[in-house]
PDB file of N, CA and C in Angstrom:
ATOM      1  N   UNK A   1      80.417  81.208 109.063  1.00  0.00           N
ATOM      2  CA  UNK A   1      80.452  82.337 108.137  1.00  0.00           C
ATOM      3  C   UNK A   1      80.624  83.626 108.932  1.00  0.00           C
ATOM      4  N   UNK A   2      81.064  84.803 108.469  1.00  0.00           N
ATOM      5  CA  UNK A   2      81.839  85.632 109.401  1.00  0.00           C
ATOM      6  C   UNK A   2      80.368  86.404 109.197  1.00  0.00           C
ATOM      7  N   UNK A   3      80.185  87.378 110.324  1.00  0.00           N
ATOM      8  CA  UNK A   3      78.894  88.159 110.270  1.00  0.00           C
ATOM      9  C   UNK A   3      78.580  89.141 109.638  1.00  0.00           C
ATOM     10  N   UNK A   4      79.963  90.297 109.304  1.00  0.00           N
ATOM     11  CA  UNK A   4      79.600  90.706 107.978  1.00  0.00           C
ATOM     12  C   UNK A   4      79.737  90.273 106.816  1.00  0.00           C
ATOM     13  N   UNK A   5      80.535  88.822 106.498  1.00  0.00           N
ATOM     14  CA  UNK A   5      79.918  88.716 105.270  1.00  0.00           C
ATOM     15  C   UNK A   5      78.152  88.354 105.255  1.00  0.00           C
ATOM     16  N   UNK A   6      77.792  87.618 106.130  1.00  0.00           N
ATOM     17  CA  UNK A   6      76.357  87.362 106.139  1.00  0.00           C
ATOM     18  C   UNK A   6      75.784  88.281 105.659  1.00  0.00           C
ATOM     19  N   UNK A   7      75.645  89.411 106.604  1.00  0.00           N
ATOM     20  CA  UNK A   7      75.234  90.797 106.493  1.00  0.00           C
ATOM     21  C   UNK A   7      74.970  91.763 105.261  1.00  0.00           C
ATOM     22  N   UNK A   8      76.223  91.081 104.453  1.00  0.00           N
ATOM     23  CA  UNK A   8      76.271  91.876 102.790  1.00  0.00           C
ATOM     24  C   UNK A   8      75.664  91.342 102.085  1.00  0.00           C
ATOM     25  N   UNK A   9      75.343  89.834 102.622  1.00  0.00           N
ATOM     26  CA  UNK A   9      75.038  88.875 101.197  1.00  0.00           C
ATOM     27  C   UNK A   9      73.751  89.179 101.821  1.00  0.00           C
ATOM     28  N   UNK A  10      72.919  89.185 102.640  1.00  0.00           N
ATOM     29  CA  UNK A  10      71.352  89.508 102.770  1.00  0.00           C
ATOM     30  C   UNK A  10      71.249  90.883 102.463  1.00  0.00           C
ATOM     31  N   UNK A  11      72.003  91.947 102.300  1.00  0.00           N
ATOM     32  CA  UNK A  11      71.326  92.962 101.822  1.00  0.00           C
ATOM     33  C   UNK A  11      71.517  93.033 100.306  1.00  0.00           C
ATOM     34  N   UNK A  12      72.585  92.468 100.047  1.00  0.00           N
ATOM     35  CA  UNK A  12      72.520  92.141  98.874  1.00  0.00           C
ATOM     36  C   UNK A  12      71.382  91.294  98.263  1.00  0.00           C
ATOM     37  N   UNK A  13      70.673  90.208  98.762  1.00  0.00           N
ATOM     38  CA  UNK A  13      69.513  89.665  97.721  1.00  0.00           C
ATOM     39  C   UNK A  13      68.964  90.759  97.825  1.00  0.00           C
ATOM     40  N   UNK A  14      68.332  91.556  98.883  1.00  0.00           N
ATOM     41  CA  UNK A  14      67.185  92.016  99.427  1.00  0.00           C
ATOM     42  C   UNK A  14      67.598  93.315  98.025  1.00  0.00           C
ATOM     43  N   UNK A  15      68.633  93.980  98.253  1.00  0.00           N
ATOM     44  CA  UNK A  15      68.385  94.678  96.584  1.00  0.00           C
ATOM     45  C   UNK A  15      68.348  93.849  95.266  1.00  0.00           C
ATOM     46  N   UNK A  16      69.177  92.987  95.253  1.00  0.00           N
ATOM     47  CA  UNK A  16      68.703  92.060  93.910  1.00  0.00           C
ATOM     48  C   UNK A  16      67.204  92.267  93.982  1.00  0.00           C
ATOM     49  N   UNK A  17      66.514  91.392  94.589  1.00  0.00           N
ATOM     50  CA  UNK A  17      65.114  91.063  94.742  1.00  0.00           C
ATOM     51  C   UNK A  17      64.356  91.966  94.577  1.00  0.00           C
ATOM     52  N   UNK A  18      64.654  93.454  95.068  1.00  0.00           N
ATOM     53  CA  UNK A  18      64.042  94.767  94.703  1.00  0.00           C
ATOM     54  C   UNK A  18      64.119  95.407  93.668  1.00  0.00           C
ATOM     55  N   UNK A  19      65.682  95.616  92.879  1.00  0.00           N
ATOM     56  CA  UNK A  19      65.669  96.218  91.975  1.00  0.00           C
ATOM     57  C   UNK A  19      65.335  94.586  90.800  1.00  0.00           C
ATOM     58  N   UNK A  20      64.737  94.177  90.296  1.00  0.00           N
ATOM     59  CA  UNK A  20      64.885  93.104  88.681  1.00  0.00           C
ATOM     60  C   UNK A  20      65.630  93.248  87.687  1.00  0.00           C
ATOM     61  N   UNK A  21      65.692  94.787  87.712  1.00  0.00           N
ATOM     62  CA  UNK A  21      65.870  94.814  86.110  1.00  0.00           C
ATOM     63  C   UNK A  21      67.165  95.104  86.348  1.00  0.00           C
ATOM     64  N   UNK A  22      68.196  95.397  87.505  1.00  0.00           N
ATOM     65  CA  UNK A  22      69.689  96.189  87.245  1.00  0.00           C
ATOM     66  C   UNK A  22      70.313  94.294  88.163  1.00  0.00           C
ATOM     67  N   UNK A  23      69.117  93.232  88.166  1.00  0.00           N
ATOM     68  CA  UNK A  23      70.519  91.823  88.803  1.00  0.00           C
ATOM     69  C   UNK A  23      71.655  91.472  88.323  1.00  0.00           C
ATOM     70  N   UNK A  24      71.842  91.683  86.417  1.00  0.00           N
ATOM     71  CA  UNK A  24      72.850  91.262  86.266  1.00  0.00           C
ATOM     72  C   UNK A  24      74.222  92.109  86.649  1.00  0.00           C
ATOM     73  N   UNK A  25      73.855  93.857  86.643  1.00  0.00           N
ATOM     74  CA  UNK A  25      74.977  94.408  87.295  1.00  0.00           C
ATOM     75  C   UNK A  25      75.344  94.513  88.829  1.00  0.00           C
ATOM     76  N   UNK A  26      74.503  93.856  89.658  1.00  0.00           N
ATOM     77  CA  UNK A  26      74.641  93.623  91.179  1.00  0.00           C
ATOM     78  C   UNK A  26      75.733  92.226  91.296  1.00  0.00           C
ATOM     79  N   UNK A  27      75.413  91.132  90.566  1.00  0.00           N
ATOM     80  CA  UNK A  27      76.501  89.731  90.903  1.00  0.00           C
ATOM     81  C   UNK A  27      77.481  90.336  90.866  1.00  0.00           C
ATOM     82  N   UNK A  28      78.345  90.612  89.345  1.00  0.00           N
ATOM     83  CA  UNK A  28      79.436  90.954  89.878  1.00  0.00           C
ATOM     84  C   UNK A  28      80.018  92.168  90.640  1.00  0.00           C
ATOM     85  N   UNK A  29      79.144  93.218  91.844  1.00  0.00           N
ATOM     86  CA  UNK A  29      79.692  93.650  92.576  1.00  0.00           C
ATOM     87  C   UNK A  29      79.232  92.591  93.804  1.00  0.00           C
ATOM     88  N   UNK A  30      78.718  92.084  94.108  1.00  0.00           N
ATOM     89  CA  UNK A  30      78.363  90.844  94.745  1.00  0.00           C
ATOM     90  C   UNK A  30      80.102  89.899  95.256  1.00  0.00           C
ATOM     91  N   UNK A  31      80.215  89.878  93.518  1.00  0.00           N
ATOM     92  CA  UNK A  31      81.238  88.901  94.170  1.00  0.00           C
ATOM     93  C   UNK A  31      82.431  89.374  94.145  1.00  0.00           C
ATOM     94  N   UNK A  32      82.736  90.809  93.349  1.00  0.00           N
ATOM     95  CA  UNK A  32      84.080  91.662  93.904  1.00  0.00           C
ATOM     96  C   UNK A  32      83.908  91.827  95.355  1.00  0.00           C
ATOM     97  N   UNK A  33      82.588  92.204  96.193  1.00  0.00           N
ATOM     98  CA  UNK A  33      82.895  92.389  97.175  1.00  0.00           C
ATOM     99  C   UNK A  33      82.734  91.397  98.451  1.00  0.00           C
ATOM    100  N   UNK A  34      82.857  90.047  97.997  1.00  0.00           N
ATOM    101  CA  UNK A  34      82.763  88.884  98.306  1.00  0.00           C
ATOM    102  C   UNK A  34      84.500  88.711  98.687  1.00  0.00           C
ATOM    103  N   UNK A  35      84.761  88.798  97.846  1.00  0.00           N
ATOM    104  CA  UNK A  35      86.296  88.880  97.160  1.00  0.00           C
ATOM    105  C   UNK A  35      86.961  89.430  98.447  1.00  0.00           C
ATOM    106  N   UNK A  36      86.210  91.021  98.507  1.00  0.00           N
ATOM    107  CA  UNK A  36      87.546  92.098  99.533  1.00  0.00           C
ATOM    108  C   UNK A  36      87.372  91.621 100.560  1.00  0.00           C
ATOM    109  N   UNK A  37      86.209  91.058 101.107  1.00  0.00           N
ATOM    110  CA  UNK A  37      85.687  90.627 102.706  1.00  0.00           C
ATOM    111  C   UNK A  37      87.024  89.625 102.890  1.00  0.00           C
ATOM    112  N   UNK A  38      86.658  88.608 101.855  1.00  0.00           N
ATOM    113  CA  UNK A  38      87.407  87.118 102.120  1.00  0.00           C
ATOM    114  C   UNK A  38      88.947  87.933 102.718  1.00  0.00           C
ATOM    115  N   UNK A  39      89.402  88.713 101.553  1.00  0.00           N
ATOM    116  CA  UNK A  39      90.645  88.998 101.863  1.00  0.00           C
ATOM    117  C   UNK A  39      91.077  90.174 102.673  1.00  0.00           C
ATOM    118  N   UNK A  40      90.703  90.945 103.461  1.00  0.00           N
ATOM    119  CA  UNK A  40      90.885  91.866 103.924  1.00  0.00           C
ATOM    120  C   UNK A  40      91.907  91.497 104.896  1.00  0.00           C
ATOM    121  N   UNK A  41      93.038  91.936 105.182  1.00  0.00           N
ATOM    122  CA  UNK A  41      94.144  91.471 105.966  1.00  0.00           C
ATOM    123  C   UNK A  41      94.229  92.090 107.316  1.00  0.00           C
ATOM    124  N   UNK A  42      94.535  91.123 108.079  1.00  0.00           N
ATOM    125  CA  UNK A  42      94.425  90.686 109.446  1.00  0.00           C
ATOM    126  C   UNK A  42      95.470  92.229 110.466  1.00  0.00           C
ATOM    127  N   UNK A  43      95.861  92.635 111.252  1.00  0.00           N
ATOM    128  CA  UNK A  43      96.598  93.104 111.817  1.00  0.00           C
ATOM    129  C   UNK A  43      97.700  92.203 112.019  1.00  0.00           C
ATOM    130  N   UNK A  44      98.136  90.761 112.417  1.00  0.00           N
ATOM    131  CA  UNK A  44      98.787  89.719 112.390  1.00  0.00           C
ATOM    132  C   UNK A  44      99.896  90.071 110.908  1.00  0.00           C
ATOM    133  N   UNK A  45      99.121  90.442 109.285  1.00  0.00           N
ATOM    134  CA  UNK A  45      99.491  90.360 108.300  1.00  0.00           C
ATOM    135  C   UNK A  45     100.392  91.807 108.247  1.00  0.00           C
ATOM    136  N   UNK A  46      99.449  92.567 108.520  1.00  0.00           N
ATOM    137  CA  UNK A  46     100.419  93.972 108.712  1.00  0.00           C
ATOM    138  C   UNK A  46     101.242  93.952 109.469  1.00  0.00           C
ATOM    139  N   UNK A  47     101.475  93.568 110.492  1.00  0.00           N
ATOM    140  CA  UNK A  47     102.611  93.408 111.494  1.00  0.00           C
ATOM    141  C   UNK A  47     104.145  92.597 110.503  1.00  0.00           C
ATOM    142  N   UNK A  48     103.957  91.398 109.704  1.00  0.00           N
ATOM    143  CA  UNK A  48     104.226  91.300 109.318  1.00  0.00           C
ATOM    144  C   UNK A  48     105.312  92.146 107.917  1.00  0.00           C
ATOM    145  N   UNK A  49     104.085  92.266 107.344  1.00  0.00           N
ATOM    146  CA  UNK A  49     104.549  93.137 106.060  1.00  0.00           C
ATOM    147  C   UNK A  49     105.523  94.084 106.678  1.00  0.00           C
ATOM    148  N   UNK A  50     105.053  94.885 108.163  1.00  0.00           N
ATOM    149  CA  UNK A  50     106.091  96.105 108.463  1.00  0.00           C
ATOM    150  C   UNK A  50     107.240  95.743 109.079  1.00  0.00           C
ATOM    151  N   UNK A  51     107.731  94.212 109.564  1.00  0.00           N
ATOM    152  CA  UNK A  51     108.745  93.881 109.520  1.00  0.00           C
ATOM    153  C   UNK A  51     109.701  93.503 108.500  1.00  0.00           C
ATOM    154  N   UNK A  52     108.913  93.259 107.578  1.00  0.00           N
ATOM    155  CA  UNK A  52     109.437  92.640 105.919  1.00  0.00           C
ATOM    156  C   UNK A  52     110.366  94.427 105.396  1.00  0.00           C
ATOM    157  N   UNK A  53     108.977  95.215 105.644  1.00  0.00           N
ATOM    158  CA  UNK A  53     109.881  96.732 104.889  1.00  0.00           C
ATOM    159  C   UNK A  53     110.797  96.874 105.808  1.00  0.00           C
ATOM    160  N   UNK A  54     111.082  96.616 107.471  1.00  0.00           N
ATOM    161  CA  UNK A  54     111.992  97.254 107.613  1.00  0.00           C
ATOM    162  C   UNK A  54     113.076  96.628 107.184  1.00  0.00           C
ATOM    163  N   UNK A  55     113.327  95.283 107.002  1.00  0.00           N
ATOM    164  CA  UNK A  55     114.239  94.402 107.101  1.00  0.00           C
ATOM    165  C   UNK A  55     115.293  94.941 105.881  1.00  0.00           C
ATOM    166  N   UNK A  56     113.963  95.006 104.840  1.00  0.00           N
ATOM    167  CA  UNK A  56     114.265  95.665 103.107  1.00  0.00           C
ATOM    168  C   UNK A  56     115.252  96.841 103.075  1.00  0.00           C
ATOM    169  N   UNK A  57     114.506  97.937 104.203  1.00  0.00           N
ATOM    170  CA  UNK A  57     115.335  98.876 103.832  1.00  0.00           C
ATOM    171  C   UNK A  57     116.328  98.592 104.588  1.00  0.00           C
ATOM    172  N   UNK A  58     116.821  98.057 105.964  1.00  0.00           N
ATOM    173  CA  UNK A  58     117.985  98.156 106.491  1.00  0.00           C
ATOM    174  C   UNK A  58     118.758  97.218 105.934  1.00  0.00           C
ATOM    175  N   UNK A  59     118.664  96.218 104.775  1.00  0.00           N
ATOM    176  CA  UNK A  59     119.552  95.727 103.833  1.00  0.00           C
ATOM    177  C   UNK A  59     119.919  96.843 102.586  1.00  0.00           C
ATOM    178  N   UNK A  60     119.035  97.338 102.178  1.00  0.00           N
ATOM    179  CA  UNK A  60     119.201  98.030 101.259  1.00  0.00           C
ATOM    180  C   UNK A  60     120.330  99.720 101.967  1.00  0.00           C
ATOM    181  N   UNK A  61     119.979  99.938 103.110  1.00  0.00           N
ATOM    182  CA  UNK A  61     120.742 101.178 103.455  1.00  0.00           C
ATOM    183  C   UNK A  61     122.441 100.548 104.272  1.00  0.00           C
ATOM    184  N   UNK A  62     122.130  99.689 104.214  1.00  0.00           N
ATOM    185  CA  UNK A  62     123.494  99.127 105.184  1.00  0.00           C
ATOM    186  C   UNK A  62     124.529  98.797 103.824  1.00  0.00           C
ATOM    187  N   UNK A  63     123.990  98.364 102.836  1.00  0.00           N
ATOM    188  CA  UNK A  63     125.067  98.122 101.610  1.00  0.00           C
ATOM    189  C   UNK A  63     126.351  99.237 101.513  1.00  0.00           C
ATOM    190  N   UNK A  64     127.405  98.706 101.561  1.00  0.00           N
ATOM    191  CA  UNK A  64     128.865  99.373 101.059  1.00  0.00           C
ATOM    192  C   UNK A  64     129.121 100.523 102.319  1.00  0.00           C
ATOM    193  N   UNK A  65     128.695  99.736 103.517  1.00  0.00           N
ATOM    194  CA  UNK A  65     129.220 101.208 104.686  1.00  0.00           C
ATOM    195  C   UNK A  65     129.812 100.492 105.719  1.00  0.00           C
ATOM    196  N   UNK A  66     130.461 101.273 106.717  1.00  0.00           N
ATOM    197  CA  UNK A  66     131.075 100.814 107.545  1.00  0.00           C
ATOM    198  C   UNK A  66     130.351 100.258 108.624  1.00  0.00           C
ATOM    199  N   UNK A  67     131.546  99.583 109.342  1.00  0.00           N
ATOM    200  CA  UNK A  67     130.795  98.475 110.579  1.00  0.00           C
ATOM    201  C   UNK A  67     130.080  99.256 111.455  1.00  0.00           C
ATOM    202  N   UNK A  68     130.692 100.590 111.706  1.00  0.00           N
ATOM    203  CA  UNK A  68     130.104 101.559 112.795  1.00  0.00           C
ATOM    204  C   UNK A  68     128.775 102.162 112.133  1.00  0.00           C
ATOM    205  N   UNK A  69     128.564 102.348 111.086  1.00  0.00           N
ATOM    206  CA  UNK A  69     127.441 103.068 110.112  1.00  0.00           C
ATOM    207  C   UNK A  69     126.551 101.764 110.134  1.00  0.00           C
ATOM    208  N   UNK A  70     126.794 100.164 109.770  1.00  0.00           N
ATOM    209  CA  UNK A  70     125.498  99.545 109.467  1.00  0.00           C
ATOM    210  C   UNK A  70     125.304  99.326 111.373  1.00  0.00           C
ATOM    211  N   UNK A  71     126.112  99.054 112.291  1.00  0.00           N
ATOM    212  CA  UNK A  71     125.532  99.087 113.621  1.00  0.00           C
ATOM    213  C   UNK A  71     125.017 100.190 113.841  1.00  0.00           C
ATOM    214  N   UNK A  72     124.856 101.432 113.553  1.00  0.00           N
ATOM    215  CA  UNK A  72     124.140 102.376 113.916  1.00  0.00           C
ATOM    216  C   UNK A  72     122.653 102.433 113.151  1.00  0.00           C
ATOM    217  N   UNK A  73     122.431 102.084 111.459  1.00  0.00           N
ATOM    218  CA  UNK A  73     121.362 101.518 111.286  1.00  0.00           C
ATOM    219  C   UNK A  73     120.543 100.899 111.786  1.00  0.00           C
ATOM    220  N   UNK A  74     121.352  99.423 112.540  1.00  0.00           N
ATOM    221  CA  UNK A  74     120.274  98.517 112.866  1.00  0.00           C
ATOM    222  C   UNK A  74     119.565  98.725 113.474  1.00  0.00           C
ATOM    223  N   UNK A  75     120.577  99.905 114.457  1.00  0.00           N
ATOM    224  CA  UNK A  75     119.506 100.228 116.280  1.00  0.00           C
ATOM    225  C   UNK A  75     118.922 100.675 115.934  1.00  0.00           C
ATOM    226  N   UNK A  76     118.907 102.175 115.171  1.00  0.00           N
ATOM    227  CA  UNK A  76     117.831 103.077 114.779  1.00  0.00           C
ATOM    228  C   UNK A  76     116.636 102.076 113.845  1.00  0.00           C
ATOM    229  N   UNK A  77     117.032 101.282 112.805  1.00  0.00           N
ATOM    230  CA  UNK A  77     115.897 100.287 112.691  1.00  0.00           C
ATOM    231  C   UNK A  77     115.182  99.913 113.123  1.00  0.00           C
ATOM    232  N   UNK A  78     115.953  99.073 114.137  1.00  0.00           N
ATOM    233  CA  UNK A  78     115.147  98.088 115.288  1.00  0.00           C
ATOM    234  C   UNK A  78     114.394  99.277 116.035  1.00  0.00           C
ATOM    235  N   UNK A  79     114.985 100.182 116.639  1.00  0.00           N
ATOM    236  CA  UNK A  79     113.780 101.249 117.518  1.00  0.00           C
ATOM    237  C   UNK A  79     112.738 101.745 116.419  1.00  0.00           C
ATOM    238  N   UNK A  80     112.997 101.969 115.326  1.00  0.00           N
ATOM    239  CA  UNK A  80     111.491 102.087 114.677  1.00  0.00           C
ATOM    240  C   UNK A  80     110.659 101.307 114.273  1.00  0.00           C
ATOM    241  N   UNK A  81     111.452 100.078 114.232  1.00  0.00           N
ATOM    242  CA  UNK A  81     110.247  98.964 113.864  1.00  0.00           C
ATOM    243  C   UNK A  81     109.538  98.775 115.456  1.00  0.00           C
ATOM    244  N   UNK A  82     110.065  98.616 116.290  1.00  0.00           N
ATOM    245  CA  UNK A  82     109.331  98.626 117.347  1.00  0.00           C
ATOM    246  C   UNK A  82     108.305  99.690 117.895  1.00  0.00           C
ATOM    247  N   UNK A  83     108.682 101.084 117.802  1.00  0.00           N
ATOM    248  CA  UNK A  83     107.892 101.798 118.055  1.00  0.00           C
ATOM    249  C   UNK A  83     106.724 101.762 116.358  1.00  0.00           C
ATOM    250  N   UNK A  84     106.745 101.599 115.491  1.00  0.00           N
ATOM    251  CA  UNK A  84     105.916 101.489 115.040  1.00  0.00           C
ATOM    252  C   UNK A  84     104.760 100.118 114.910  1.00  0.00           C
ATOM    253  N   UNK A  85     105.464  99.020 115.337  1.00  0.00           N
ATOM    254  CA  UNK A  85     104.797  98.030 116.128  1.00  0.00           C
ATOM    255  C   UNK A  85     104.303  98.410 117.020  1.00  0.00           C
ATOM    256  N   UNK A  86     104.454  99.124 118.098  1.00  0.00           N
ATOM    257  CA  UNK A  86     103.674  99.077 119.581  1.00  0.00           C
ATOM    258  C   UNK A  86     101.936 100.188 118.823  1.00  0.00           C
ATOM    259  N   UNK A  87     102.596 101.088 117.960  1.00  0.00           N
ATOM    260  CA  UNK A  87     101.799 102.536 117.620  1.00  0.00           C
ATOM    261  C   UNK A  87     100.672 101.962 116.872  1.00  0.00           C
ATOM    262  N   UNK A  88     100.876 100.937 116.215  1.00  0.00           N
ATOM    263  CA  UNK A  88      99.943 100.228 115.046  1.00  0.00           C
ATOM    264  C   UNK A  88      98.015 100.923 115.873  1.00  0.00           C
ATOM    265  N   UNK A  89      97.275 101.031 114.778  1.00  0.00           N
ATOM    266  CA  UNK A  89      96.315 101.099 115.562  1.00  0.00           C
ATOM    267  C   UNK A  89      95.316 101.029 113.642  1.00  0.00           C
ATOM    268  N   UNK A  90      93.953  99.940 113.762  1.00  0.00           N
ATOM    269  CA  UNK A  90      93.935  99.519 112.698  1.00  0.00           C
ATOM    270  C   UNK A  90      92.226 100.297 112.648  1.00  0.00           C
ATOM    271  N   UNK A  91      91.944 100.031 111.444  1.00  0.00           N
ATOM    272  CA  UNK A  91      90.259 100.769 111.226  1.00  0.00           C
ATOM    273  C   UNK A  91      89.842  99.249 110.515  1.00  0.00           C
ATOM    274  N   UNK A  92      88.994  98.641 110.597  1.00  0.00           N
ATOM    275  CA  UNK A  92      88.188  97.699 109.888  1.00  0.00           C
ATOM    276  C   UNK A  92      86.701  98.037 109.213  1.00  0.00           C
ATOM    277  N   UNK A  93      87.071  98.851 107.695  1.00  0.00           N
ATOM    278  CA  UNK A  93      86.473  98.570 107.010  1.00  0.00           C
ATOM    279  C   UNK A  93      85.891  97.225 106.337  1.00  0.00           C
ATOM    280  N   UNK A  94      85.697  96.147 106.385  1.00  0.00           N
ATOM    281  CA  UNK A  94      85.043  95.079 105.808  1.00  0.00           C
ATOM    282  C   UNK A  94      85.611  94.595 104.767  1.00  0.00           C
ATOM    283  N   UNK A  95      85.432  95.714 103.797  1.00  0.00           N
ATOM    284  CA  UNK A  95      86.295  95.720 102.642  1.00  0.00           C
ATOM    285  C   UNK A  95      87.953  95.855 102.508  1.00  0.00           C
ATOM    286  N   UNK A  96      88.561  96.534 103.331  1.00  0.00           N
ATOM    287  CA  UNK A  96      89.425  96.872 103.465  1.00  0.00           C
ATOM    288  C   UNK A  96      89.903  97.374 105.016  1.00  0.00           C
ATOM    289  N   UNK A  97      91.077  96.953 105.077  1.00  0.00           N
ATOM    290  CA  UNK A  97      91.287  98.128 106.646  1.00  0.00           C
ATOM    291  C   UNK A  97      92.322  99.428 106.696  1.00  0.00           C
ATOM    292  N   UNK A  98      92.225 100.199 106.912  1.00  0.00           N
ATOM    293  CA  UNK A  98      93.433 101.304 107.487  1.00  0.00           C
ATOM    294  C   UNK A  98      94.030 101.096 108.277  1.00  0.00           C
ATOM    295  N   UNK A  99      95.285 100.831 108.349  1.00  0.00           N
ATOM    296  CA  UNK A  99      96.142 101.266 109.372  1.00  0.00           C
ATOM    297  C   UNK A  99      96.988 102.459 109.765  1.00  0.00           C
ATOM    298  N   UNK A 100      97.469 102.699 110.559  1.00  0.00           N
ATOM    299  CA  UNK A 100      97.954 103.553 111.187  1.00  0.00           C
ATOM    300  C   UNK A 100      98.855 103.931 112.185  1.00  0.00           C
ATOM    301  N   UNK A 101     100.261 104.389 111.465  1.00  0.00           N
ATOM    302  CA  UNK A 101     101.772 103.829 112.587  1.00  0.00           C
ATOM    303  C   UNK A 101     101.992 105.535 112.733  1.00  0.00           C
ATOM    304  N   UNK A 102     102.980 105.204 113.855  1.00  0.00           N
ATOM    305  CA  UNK A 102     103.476 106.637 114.150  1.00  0.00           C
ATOM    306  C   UNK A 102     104.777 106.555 114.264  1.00  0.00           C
ATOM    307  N   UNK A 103     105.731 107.244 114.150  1.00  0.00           N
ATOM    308  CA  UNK A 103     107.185 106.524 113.708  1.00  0.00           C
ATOM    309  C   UNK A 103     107.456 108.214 113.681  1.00  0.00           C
ATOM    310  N   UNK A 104     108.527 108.279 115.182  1.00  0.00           N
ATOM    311  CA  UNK A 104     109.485 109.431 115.291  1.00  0.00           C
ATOM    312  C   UNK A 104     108.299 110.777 115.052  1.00  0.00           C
ATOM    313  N   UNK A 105     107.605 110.659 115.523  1.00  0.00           N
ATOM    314  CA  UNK A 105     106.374 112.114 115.786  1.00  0.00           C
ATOM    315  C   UNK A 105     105.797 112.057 114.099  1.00  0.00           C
ATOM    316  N   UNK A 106     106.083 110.866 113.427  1.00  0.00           N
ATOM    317  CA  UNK A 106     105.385 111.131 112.001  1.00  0.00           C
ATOM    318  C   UNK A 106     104.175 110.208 111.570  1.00  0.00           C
ATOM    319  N   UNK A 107     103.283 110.262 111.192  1.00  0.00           N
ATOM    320  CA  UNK A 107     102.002 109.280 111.241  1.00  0.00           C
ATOM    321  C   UNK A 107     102.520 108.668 109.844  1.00  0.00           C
ATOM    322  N   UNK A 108     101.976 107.444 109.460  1.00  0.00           N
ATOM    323  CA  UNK A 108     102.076 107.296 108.350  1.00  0.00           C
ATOM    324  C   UNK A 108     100.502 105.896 108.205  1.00  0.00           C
ATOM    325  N   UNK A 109      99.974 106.469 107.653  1.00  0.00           N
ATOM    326  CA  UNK A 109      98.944 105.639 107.279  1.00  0.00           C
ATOM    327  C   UNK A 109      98.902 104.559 105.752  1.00  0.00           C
ATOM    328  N   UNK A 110      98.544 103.580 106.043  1.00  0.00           N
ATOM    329  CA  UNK A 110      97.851 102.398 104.882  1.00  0.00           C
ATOM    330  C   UNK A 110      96.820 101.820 104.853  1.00  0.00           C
ATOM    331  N   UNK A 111      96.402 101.499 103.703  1.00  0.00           N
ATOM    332  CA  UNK A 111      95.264 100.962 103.085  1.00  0.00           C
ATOM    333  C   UNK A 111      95.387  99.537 103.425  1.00  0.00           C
ATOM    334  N   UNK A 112      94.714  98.489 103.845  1.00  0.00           N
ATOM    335  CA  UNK A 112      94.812  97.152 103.082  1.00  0.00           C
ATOM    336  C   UNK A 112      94.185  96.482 103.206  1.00  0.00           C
ATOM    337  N   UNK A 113      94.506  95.739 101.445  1.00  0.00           N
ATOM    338  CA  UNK A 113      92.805  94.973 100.667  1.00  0.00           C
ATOM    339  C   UNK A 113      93.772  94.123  99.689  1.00  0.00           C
ATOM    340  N   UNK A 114      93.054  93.047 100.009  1.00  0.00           N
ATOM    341  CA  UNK A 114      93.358  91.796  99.098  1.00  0.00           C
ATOM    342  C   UNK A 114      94.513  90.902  99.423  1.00  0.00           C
ATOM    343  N   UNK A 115      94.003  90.584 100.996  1.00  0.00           N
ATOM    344  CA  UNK A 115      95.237  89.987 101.763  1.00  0.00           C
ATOM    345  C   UNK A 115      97.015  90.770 102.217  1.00  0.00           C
ATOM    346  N   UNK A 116      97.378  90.677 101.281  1.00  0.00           N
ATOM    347  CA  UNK A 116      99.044  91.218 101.430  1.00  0.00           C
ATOM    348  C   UNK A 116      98.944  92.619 100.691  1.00  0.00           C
ATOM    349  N   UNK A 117      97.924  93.298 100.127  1.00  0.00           N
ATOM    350  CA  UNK A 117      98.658  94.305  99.594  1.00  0.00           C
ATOM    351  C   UNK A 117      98.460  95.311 100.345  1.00  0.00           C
ATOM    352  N   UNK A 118      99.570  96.216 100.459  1.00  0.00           N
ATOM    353  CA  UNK A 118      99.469  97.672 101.282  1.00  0.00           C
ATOM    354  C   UNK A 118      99.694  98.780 100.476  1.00  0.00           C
ATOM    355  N   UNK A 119      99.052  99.716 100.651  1.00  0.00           N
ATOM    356  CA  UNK A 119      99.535 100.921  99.575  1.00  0.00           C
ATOM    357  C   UNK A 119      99.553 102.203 100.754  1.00  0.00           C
ATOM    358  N   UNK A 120     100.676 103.049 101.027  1.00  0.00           N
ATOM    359  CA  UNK A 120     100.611 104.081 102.052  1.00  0.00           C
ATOM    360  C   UNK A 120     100.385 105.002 101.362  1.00  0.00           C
ATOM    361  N   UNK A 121      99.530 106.008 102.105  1.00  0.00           N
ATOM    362  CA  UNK A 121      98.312 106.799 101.665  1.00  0.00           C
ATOM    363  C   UNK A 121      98.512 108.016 102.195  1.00  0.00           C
ATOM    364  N   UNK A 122      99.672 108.222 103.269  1.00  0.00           N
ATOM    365  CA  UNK A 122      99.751 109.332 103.846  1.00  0.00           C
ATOM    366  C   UNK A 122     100.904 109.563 104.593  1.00  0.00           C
ATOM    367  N   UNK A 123     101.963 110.293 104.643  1.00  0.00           N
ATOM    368  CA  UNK A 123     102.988 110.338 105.390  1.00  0.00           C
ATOM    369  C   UNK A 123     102.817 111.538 106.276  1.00  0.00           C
TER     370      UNK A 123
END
């Protein structure tokens, strides 16, 4: 069992057990936040996902242009997916983690909770 989940679920009885009268509204934050632990996504997963967007957009920006225009995409692609691969730098909330890329002197931060989902939070 991972140590903060341990960690939540004993402070969690220890308020169940204290407060009586508010247990039935503690389970289910109990097990929503049972939930975010399980899934909180890996750096492995984000690495991922930020190869998936770049891939997305350099299909999506390369459509209907010339050979010299989508080879000039790719590189500039490929150098930002890489430099934002090397820049990655993650926060582990429990619940959730932040990440944090830097791409051409620009930060761009995300949220992520519930395995695969990312939501960017800050450009």
């Amino acid at each position: 069992m991972n140590k903060n989940l341990f960690i939540l679920l004993v402070i969690t009885l220890i308020i169940i057990l204290a407060v009586k009268k508010y247990w039935k509204l503690l389970i289910p934050i109990l097990l929503i936040s049972v939930i975010f632990i399980i899934t909180n996504p890996t750096q492995n997963e984000f690495e991922l996902f930020l190869k998936n967007k770049f891939q997305t957009q350099l299909e999506t920006a390369s459509k209907n242009t010339s050979l010299i225009e989508k080879t000039e995409k790719i590189i500039l692609s490929k150098t930002n997916e890489v430099m934002a691969l090397r820049s990655i730098k993650r926060e582990d909330y429990i619940l959730f983690s932040i990440y944090e890329i830097e791409i051409q002197d620009k930060k761009h931060i995300y949220i992520g909770f519930l395995k695969k989902f990312f939501v960017e939070i800050k450009t």
